[in-house]
Protein backbone atom coordinates (compact mmCIF):
# COMPACT_ATOMS: atom_id res chain seq x y z
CA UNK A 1 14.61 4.29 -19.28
CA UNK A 2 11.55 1.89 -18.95
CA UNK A 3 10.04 1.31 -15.76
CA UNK A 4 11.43 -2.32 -14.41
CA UNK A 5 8.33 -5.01 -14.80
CA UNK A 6 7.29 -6.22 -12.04
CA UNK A 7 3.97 -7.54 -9.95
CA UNK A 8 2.52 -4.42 -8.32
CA UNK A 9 3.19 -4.33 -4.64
CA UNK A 10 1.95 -8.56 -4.23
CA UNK A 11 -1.30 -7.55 -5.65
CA UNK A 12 -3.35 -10.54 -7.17
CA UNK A 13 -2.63 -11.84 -10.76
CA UNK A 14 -4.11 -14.39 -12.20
CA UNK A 15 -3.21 -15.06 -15.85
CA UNK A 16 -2.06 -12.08 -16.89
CA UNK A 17 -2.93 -8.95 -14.85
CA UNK A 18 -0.22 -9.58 -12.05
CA UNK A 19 1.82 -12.71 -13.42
CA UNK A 20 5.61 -12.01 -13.93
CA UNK A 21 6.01 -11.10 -18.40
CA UNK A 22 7.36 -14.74 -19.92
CA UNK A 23 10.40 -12.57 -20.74
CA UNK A 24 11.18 -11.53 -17.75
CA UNK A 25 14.60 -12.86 -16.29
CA UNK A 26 14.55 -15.98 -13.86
CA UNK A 27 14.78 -15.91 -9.97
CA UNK A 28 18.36 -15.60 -8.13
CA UNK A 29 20.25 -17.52 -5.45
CA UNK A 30 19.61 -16.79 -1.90
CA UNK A 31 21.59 -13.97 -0.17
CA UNK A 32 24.24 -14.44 2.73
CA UNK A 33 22.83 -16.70 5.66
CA UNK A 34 19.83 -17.76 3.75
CA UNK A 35 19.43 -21.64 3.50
CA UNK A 36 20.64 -23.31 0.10
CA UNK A 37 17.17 -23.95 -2.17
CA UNK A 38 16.47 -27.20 -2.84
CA UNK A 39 18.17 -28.51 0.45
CA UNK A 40 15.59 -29.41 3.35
CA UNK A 41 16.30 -27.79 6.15
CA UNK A 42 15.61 -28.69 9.94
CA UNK A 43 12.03 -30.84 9.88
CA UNK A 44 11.96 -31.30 6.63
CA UNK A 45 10.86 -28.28 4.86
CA UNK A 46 13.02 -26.47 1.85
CA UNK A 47 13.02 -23.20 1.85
CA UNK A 48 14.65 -20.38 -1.06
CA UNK A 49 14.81 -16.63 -0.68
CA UNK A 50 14.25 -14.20 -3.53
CA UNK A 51 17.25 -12.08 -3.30
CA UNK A 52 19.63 -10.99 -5.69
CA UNK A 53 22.68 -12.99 -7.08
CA UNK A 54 22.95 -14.89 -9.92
CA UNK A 55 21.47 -18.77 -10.44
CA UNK A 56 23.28 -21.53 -11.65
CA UNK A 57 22.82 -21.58 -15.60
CA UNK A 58 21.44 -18.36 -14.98
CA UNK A 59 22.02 -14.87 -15.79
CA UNK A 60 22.31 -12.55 -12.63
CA UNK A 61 19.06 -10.07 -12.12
CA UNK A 62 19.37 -7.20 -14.52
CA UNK A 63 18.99 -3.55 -14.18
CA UNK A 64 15.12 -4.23 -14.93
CA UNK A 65 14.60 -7.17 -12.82
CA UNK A 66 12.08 -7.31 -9.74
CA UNK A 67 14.82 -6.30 -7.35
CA UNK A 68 15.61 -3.05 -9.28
CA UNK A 69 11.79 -2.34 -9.60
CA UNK A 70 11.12 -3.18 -5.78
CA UNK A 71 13.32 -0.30 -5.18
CA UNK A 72 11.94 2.04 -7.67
CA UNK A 73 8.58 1.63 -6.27
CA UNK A 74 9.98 2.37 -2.80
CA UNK A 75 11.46 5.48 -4.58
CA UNK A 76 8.53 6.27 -6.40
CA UNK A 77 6.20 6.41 -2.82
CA UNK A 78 8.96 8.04 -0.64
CA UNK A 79 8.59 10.68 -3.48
CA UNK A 80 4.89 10.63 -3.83
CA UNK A 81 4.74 10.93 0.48
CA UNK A 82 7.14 14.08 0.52
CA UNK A 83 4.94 15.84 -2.08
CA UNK A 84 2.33 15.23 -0.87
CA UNK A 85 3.09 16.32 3.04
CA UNK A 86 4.74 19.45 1.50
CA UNK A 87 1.62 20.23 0.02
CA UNK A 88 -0.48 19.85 3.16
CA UNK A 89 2.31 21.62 5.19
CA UNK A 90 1.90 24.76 2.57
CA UNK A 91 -2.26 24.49 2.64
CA UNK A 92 -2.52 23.96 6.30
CA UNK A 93 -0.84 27.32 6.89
CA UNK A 94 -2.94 29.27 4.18
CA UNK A 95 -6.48 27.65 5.81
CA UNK A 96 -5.53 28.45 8.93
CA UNK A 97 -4.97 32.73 8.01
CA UNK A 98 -8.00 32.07 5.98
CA UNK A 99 -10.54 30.73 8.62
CA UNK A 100 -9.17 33.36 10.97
CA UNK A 101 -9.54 36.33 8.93
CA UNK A 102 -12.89 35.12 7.32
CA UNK A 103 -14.82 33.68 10.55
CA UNK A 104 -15.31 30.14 8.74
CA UNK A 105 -15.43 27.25 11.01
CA UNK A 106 -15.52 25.29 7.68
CA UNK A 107 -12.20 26.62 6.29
CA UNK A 108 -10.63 26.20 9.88
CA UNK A 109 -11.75 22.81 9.84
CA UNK A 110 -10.08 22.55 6.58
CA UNK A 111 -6.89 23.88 8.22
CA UNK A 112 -6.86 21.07 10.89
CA UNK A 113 -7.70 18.62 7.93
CA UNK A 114 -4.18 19.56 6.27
CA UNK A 115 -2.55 19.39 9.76
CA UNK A 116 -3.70 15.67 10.20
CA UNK A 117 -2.83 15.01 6.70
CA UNK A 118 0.52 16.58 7.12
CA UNK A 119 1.47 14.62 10.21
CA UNK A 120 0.39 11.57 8.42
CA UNK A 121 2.75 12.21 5.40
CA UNK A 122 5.66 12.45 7.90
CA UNK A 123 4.28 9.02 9.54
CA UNK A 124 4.00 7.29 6.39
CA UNK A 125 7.28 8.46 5.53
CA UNK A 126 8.88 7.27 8.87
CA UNK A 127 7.10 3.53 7.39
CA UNK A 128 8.90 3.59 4.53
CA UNK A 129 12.24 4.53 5.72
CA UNK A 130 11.73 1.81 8.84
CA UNK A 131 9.73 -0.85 6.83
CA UNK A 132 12.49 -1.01 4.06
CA UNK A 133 15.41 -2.02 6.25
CA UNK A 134 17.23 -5.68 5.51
CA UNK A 135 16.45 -8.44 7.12
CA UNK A 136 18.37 -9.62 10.38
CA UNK A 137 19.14 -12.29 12.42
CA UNK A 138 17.02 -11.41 15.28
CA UNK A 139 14.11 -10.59 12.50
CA UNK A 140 14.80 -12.99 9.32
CA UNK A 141 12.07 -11.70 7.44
CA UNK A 142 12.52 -7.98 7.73
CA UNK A 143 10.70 -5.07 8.77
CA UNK A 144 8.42 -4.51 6.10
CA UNK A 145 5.63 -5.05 8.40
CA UNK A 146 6.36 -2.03 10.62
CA UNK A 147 5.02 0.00 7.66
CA UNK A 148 1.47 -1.36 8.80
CA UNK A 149 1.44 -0.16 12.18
CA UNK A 150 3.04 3.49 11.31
CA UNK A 151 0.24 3.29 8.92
CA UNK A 152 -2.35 2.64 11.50
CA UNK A 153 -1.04 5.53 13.82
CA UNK A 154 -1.78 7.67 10.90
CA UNK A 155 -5.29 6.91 10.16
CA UNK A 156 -5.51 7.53 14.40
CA UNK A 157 -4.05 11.11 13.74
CA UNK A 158 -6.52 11.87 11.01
CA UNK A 159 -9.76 10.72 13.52
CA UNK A 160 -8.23 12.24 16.00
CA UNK A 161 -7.25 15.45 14.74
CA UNK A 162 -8.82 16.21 11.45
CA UNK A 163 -11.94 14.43 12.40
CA UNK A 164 -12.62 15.48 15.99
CA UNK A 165 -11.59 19.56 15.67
CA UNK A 166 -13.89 19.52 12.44
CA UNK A 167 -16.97 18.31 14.25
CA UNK A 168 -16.30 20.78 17.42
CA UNK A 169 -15.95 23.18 15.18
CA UNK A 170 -18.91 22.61 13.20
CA UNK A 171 -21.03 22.08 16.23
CA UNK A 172 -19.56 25.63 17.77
CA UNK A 173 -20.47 27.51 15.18
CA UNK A 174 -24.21 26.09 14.63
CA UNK A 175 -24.50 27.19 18.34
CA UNK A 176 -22.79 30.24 18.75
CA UNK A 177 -23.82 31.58 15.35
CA UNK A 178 -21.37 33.86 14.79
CA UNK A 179 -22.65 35.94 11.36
CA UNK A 180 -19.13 38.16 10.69
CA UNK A 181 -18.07 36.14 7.91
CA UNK A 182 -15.50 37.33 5.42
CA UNK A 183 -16.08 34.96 2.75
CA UNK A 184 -13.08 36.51 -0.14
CA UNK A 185 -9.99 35.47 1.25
CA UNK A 186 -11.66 32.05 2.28
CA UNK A 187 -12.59 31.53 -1.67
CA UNK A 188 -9.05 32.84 -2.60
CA UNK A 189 -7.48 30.43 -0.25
CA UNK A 190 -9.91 27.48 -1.41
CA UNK A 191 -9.04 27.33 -4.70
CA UNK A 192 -5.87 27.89 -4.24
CA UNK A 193 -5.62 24.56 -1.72
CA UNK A 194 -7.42 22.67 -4.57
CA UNK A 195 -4.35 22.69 -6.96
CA UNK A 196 -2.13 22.42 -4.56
CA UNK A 197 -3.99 19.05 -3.25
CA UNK A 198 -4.86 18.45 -7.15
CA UNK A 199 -1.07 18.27 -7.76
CA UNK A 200 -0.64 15.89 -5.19
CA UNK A 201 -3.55 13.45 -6.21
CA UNK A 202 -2.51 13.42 -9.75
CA UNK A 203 0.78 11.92 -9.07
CA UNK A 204 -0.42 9.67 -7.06
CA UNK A 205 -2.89 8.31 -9.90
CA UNK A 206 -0.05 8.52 -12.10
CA UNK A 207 2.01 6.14 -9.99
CA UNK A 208 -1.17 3.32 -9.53
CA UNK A 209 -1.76 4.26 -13.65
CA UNK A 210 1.51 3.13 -14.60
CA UNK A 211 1.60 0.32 -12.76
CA UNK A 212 -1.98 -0.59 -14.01
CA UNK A 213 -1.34 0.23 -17.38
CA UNK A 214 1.53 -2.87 -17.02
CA UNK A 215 -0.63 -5.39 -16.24
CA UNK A 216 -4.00 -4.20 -17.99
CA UNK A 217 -5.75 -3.79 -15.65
CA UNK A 218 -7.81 -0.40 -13.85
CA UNK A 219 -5.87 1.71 -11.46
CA UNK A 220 -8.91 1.69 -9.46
CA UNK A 221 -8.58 -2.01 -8.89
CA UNK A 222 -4.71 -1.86 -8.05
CA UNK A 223 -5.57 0.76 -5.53
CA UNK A 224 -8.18 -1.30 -4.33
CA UNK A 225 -6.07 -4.26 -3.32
CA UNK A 226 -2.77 -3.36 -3.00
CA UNK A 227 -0.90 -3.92 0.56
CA UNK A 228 1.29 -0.88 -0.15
CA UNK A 229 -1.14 1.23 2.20
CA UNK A 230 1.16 4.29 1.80
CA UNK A 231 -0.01 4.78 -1.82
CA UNK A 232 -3.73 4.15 -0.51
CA UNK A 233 -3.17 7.21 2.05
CA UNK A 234 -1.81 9.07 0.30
CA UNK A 235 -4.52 8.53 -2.54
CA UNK A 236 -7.33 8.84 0.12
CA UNK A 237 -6.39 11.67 1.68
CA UNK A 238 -5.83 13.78 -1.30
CA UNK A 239 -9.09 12.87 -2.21
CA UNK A 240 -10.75 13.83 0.61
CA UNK A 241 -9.29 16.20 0.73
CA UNK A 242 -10.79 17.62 -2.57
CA UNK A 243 -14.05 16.76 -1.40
CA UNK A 244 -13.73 18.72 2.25
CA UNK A 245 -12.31 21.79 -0.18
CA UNK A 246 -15.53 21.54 -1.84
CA UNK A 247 -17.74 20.85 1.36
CA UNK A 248 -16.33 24.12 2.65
CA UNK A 249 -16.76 26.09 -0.46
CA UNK A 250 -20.45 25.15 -0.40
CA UNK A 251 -21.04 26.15 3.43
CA UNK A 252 -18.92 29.81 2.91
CA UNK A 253 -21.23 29.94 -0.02
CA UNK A 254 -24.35 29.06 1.08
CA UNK A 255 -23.96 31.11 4.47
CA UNK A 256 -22.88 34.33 2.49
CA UNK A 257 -26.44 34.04 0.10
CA UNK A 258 -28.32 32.82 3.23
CA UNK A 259 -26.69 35.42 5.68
CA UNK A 260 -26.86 32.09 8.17
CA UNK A 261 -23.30 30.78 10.12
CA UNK A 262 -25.22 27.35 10.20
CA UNK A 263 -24.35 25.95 6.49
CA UNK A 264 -20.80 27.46 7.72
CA UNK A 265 -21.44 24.67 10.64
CA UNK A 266 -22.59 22.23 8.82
CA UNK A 267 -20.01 22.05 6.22
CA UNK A 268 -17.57 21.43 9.20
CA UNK A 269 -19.31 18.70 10.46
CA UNK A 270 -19.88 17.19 6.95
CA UNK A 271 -15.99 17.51 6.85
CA UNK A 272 -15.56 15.49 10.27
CA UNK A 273 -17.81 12.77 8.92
CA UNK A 274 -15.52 12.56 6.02
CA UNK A 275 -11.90 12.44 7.79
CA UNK A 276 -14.09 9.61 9.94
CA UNK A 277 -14.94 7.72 6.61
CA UNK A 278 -11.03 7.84 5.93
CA UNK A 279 -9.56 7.23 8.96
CA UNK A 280 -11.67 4.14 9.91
CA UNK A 281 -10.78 2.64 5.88
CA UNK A 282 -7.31 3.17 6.55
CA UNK A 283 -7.57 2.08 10.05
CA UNK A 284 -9.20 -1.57 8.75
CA UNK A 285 -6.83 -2.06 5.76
CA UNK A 286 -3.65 -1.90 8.29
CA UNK A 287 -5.30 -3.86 11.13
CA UNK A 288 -5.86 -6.63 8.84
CA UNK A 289 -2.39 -6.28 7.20
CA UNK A 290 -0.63 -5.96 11.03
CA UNK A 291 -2.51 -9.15 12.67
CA UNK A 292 -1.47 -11.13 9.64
CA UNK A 293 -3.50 -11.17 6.11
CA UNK A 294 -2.39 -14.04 3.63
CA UNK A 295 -1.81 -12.74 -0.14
CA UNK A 296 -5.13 -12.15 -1.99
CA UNK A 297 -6.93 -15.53 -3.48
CA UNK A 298 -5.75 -14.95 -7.38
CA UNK A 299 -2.07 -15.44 -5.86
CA UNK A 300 -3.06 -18.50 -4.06
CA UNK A 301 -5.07 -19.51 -7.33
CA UNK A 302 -1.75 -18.74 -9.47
CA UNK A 303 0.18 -20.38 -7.06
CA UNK A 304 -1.96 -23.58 -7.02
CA UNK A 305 -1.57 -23.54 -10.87
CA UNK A 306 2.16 -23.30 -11.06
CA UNK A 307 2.59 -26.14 -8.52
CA UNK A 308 0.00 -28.33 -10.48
CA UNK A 309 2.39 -27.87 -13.57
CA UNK A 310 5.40 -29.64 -11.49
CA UNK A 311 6.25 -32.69 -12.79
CA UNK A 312 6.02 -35.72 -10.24
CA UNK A 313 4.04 -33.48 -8.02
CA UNK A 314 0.47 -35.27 -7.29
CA UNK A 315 -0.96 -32.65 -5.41
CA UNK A 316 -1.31 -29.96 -2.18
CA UNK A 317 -1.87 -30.78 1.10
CA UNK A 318 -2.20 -27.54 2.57
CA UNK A 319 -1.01 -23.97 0.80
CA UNK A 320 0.07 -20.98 3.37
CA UNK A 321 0.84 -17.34 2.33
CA UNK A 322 1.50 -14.51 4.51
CA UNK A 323 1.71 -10.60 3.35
CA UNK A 324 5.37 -9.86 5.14
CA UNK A 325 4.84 -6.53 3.96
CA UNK A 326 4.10 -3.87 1.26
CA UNK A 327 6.83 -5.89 -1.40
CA UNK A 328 6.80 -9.52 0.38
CA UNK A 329 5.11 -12.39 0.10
CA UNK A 330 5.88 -15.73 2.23
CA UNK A 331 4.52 -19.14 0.54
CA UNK A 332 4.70 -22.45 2.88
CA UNK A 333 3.37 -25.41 1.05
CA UNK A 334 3.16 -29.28 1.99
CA UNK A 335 3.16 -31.03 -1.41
CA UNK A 336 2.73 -34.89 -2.13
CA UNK A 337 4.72 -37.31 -3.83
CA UNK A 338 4.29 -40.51 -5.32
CA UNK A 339 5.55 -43.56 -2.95
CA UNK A 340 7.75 -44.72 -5.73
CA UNK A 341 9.46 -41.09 -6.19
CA UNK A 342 12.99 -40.90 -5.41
CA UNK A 343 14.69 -38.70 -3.47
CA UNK A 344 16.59 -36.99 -6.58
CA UNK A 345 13.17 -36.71 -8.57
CA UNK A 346 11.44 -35.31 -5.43
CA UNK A 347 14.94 -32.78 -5.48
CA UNK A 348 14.45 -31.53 -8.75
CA UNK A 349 10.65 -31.25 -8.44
CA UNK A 350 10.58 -29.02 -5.40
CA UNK A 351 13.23 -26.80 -7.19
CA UNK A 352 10.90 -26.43 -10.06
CA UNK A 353 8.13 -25.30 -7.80
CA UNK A 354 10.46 -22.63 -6.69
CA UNK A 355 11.82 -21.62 -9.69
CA UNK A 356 8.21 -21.61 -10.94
CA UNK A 357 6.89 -19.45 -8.23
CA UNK A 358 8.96 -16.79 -7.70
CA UNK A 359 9.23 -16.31 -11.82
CA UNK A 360 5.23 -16.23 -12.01
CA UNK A 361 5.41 -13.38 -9.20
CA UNK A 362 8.47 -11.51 -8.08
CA UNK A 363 6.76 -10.05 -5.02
CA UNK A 364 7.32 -13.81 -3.72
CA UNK A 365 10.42 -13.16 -1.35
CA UNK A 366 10.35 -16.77 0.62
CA UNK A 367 8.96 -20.48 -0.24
CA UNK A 368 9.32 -22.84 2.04
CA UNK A 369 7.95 -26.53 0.85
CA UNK A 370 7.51 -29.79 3.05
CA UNK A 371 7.75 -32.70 0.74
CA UNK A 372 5.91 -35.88 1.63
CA UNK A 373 4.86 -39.05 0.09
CA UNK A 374 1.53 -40.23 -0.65
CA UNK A 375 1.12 -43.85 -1.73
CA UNK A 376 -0.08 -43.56 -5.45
């Protein structure tokens, strides 16, 4: 069966790349305890929620609608996590015989690489299973913003760990200069890690392909700006960790023709400068995400467009978005009406813009609109 359409994780559309297929079913009716759309609630604002039921005139959300997908994609990185950390787990434990049998303060770097990486697949899985519960009373919008900050301790595991051992390592061995190296089994256990963490970085491209290949646009670019920063670990750290497999196998090398424990060193501390590079890009990313980043500017553009389409609508006073999480968007708008506008015109307007919005792009979860009156 077809993967469900749907906008990639609230990543920026525009016409086309991230906007909702024209034959893609219409938005739902709000869930239990959510206010009634098109009926203004306490000060004046209407709000909707994009949940799942069935509109009036309206077929319910298919098997293929954004609410089936949303949960796909949660499958889909859940899955892509436990690979992943299963793959570290198996790695870790191979480095680790292999830097202590061969002498390599490279390779054991490497082995406390795949231990970071391995506690951050069980933290990112911990976000998912905690960022993905309902919404409650006591937190209306859900937790999907938990994911950020079990994100963030992750990228301080990898400094911590993978980064810091590395560089101690590295610098111990360009001072003590140990020249007992056993390269073999550190070669045999190198390229044996680089499947195993090829395996793991090819699904992950295969999950940001197919949901690139959706919207036409480059996986590189939905990696890029997507909020779902599990997928952007994970992709990350595989890739690094490619790169500190190949950093390693280029110090082993180079101090086995050399006869020299320093390129040994070296390669360790090149591998430490690397896990920095990563953690501190991760690090950012959920910082931004956990103080409170608003949805990239093509949604606000789209958004703008769809409300300018509204009929009686004369314009924007002031357009808010807020990324709730890796699948949610919030929207708060103050719109303008004419003087002369009724109340049942301004009614059927505002449910318009709703309707409008959360068709254009499913990852919008919540609008809220003020309605006031401008003298035309």
């Amino acid at each position: 069966m077809a993967e469900p359409a749907r906008s990639p994780d609230a990543e920026p559309g525009g016409n086309g790349p991230y906007a909702r297929r024209p034959d893609a079913p219409g938005p739902g009716v709000p869930g239990p305890g959510a206010p009634e759309p098109g009926v203004r609630q306490p000060g004046g604002a209407r709000s909707t929620q994009h949940t799942e039921g069935s509109a009036a005139g309206q077929a319910p959300w298919s098997q293929a609608g954004p609410l089936s997908s949303s949960r796909s994609q949660h499958s889909q990185s859940v899955g892509t996590v436990i690979i992943a950390g299963l793959a570290n787990l198996t790695v870790a434990v191979a480095k680790a015989i292999a830097g202590i049998v061969s002498g390599s303060a490279a390779v054991l770097s490497e082995a406390a690489h795949s231990v970071a990486d391995t506690t951050t697949e069980l933290l990112l899985f911990i976000a998912l299973r905690r960022g993905a519960r309902p919404p409650t009373t006591q937190y209306p919008f859900g937790y999907g913003r938990e994911s950020y900050l079990w994100a963030f301790v992750a990228a301080v595991v990898t400094f911590v760990i993978g980064a810091g051992f590395s560089i101690f390592q590295g610098v111990e061995a360009i001072q003590q200069r140990h020249e007992d190296l056993d390269p073999l089994v550190a070669y045999v256990v190198l390229v044996v890690s680089f499947v195993a963490e090829g395996i793991s970085l090819t699904r992950s491209v295969r999950q940001l392909r197919r949901r690139a290949a959706r919207w036409r646009v480059s996986w590189l670019r939905v990696a890029r700006r997507t909020p779902n920063t599990t997928i952007k670990a994970v992709l990350l750290e595989d890739s690094a960790a490619l790169v500190g497999l190949v950093l390693a196998g280029i110090g082993v090398g180079a101090s086995e023709l050399t006869g020299s424990p320093v390129w040994d060193g070296v390669a360790s501390i090149a591998i430490g400068v690397l896990l920095l590079v990563v953690a501190t890009t991760l690090a950012h990313n959920n910082i931004a995400l956990l103080v409170g980043r608003a949805a990239q500017d093509a949604v606000r553009a789209e958004i703008e467009q769809e409300l300018a389409a509204v009929p009686d609508l004369r314009g924007v006073d002031r357009l808010m978005t807020l990324q709730l999480g890796p699948e949610d968007i919030l929207v708060a708008v103050k719109v303008n009406f004419a003087d002369d506008a009724s109340r049942e015109e301004i009614e059927i307007a505002a449910d318009e813009a709703e309707r409008r919005l959360i068709a254009r792009n499913p990852a919008i979860r919540y609008v809220f609109l003020d309605p006031t009156r401008r003298p035309g």
